[in-house]
C-alpha atoms as a PDB file:
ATOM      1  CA  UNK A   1     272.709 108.708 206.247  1.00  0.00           C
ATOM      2  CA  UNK A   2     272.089 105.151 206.777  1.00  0.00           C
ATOM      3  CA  UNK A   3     273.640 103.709 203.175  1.00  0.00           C
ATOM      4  CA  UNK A   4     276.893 106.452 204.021  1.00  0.00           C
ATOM      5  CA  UNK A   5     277.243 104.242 207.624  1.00  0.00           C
ATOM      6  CA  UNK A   6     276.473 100.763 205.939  1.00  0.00           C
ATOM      7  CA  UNK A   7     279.131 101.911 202.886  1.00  0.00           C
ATOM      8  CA  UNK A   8     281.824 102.632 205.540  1.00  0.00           C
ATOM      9  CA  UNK A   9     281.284  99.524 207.679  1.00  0.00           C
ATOM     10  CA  UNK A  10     281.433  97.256 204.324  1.00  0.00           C
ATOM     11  CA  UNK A  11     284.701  99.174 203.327  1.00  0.00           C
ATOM     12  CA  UNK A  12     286.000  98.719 207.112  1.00  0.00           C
ATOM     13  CA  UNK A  13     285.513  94.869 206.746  1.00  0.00           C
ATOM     14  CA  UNK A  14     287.019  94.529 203.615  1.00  0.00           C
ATOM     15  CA  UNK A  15     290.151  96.345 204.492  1.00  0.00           C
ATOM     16  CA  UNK A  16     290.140  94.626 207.645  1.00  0.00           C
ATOM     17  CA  UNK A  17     289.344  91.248 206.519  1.00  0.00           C
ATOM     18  CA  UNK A  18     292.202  91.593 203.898  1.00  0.00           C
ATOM     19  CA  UNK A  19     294.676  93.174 206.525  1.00  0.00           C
ATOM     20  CA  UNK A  20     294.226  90.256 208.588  1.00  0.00           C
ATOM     21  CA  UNK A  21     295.207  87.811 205.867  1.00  0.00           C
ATOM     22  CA  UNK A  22     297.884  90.179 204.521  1.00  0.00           C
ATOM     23  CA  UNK A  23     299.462  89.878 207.587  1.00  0.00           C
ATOM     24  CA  UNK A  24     299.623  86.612 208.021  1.00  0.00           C
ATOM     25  CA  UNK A  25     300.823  85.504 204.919  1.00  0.00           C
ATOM     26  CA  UNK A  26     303.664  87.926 205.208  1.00  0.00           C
ATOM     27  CA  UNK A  27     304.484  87.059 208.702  1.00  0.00           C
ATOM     28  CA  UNK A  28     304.744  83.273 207.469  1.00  0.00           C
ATOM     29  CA  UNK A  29     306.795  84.637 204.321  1.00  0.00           C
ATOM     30  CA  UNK A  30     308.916  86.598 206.510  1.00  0.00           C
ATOM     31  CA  UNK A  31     309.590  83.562 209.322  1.00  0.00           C
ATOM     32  CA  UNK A  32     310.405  81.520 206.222  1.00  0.00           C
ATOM     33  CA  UNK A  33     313.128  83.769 204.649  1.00  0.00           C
ATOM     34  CA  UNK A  34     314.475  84.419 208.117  1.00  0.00           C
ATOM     35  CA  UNK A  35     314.845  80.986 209.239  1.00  0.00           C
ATOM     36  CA  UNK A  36     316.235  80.083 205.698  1.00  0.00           C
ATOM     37  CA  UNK A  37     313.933  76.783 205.936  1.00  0.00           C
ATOM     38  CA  UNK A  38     312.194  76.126 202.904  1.00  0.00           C
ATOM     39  CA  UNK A  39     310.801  72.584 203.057  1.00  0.00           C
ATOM     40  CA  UNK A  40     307.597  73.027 204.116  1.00  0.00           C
ATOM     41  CA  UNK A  41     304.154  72.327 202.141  1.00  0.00           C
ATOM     42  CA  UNK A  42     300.750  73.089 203.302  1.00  0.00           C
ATOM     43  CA  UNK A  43     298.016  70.889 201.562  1.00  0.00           C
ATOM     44  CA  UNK A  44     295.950  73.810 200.865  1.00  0.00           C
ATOM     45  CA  UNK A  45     298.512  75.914 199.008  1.00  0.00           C
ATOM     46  CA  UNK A  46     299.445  74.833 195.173  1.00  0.00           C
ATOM     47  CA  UNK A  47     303.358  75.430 195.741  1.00  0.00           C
ATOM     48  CA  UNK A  48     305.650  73.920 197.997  1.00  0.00           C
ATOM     49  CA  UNK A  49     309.433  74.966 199.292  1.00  0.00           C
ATOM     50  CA  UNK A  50     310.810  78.344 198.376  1.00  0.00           C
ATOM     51  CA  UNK A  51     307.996  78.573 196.141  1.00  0.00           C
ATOM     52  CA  UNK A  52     305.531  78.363 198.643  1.00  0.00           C
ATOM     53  CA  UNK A  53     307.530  81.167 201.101  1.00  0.00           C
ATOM     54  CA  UNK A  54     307.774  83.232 198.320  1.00  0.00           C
ATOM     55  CA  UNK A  55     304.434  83.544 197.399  1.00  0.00           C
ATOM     56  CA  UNK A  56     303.245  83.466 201.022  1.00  0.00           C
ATOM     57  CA  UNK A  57     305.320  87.075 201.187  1.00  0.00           C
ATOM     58  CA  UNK A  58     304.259  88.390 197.967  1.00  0.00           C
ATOM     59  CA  UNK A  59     300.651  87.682 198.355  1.00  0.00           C
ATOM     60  CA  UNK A  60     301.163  89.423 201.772  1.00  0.00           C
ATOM     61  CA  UNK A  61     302.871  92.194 200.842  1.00  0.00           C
ATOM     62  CA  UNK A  62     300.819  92.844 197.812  1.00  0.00           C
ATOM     63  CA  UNK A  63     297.767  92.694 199.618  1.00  0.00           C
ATOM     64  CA  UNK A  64     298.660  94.790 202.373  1.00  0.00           C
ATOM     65  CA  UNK A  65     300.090  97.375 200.064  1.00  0.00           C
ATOM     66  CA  UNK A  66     296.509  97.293 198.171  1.00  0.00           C
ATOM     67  CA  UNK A  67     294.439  97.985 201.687  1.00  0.00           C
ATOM     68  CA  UNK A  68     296.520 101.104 202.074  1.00  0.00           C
ATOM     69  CA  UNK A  69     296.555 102.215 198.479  1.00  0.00           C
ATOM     70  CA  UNK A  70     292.345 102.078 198.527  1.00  0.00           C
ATOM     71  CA  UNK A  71     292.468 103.724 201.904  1.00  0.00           C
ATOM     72  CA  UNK A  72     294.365 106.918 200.750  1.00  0.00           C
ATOM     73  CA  UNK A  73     292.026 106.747 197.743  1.00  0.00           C
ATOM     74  CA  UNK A  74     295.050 106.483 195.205  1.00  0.00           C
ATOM     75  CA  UNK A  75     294.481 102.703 193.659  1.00  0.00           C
ATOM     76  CA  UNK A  76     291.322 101.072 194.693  1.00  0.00           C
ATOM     77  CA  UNK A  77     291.385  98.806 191.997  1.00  0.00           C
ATOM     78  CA  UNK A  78     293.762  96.454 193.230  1.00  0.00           C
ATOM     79  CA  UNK A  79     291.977  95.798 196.595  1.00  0.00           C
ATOM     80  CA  UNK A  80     289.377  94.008 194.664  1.00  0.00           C
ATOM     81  CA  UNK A  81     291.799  91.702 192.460  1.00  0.00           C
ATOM     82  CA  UNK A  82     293.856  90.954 196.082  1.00  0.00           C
ATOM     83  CA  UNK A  83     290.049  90.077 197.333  1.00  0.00           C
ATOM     84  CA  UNK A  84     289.295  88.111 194.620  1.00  0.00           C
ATOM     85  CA  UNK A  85     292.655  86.207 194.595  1.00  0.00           C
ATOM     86  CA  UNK A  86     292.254  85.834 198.553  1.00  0.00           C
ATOM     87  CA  UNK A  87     288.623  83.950 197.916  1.00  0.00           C
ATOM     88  CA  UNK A  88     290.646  82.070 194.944  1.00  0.00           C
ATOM     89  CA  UNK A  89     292.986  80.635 196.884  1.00  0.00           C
ATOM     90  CA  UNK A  90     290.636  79.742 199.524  1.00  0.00           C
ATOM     91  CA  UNK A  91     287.786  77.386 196.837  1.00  0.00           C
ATOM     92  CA  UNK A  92     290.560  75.964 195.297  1.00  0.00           C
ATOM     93  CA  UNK A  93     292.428  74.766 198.097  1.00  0.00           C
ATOM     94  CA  UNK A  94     290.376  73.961 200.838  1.00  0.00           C
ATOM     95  CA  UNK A  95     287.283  72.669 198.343  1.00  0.00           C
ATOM     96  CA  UNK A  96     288.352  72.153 195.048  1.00  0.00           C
ATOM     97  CA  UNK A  97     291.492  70.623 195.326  1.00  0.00           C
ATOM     98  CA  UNK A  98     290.159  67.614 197.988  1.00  0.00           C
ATOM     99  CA  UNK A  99     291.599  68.661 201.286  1.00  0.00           C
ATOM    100  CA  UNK A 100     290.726  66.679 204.002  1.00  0.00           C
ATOM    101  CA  UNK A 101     289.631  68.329 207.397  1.00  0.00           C
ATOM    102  CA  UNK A 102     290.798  67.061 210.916  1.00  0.00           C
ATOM    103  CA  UNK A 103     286.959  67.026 211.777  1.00  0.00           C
ATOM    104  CA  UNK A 104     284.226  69.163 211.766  1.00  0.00           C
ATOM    105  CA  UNK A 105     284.924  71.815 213.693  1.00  0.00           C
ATOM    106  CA  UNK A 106     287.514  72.158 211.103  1.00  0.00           C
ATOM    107  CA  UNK A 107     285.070  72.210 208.455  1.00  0.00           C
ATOM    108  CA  UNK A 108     283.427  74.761 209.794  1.00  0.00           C
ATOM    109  CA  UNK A 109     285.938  77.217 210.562  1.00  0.00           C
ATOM    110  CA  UNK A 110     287.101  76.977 207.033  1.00  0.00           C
ATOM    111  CA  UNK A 111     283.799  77.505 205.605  1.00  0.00           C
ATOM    112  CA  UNK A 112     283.550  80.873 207.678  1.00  0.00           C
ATOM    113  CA  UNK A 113     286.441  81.840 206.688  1.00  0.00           C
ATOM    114  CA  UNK A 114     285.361  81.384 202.623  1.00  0.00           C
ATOM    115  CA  UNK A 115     282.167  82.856 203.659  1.00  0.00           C
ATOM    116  CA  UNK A 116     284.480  86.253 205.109  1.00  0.00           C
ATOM    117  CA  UNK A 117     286.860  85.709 201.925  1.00  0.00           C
ATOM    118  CA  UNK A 118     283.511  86.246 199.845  1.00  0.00           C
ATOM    119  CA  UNK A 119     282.041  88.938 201.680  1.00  0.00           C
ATOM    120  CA  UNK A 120     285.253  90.929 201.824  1.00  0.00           C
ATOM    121  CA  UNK A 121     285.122  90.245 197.853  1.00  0.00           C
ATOM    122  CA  UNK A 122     281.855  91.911 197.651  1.00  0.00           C
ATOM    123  CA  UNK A 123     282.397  94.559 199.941  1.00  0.00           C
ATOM    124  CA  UNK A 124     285.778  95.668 197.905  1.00  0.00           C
ATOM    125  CA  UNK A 125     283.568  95.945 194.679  1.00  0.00           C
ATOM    126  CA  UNK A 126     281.209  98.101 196.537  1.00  0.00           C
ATOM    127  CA  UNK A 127     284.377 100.782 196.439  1.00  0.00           C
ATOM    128  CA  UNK A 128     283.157 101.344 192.951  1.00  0.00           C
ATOM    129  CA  UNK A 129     279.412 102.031 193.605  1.00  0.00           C
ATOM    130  CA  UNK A 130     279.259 106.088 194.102  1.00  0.00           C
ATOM    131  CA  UNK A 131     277.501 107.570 197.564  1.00  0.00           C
ATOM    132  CA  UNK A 132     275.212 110.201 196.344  1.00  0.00           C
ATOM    133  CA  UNK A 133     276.162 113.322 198.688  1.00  0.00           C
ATOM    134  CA  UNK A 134     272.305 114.713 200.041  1.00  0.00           C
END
């Protein structure tokens, strides 16, 4: 009984976690295309311009579209990959890439955030691991 409540809570926080982000990428996406103002760049994010808005909505929509396709049990795969890309993103551009935080609170909101980016990672490959019925 107790693994069936844990397994539910870690699938609930990785469907949230990736909702969240989801939704904020493709609210940025979406204020982008709307506006028609393209020449923005955010030092954490690889692309720049219409590039950037572009994948800000297709990451979005992509990863909201995977959060509902695991949910109604049709394509759980993907949830993972978004997950995985989410935590990607994350390293590369806020460690890997030498960003430079404002200060340390900074710092440490951004390492909570990778630390929810990996956990929702884990949690979305625990989709895979069967719940034996008793």
């Amino acid at each position: 009984m107790v693994m069936k409540i844990l397994h539910a809570l870690m699938h609930f926080y990785s469907y949230l976690f990736t909702l969240f982000v989801s939704g904020f990428l493709t609210g940025f996406g979406v204020l982008a295309y709307l506006s028609g103002l393209h020449n923005w760049k955010i030092d954490s994010f690889i692309w720049t311009g219409k590039d950037l808005s572009a994948a800000m909505l297709g990451l979005g929509l992509i990863g909201i579209a995977s959060v509902v396709l695991a949910f109604f049990n049709v394509f759980r795969y993907l949830l993972p990959l978004v997950a995985l890309a989410i935590l990607g993103l994350t390293i590369y551009g806020f460690f890997y890439q030498g960003y430079r935080f404002a200060d340390a609170d900074a710092f440490q909101g951004t390492i909570g955030f990778a630390v929810g980016a990996l956990g929702s990672f884990a949690c979305s490959l625990m989709m895979f691991k069967r719940v034996r019925q008793a």
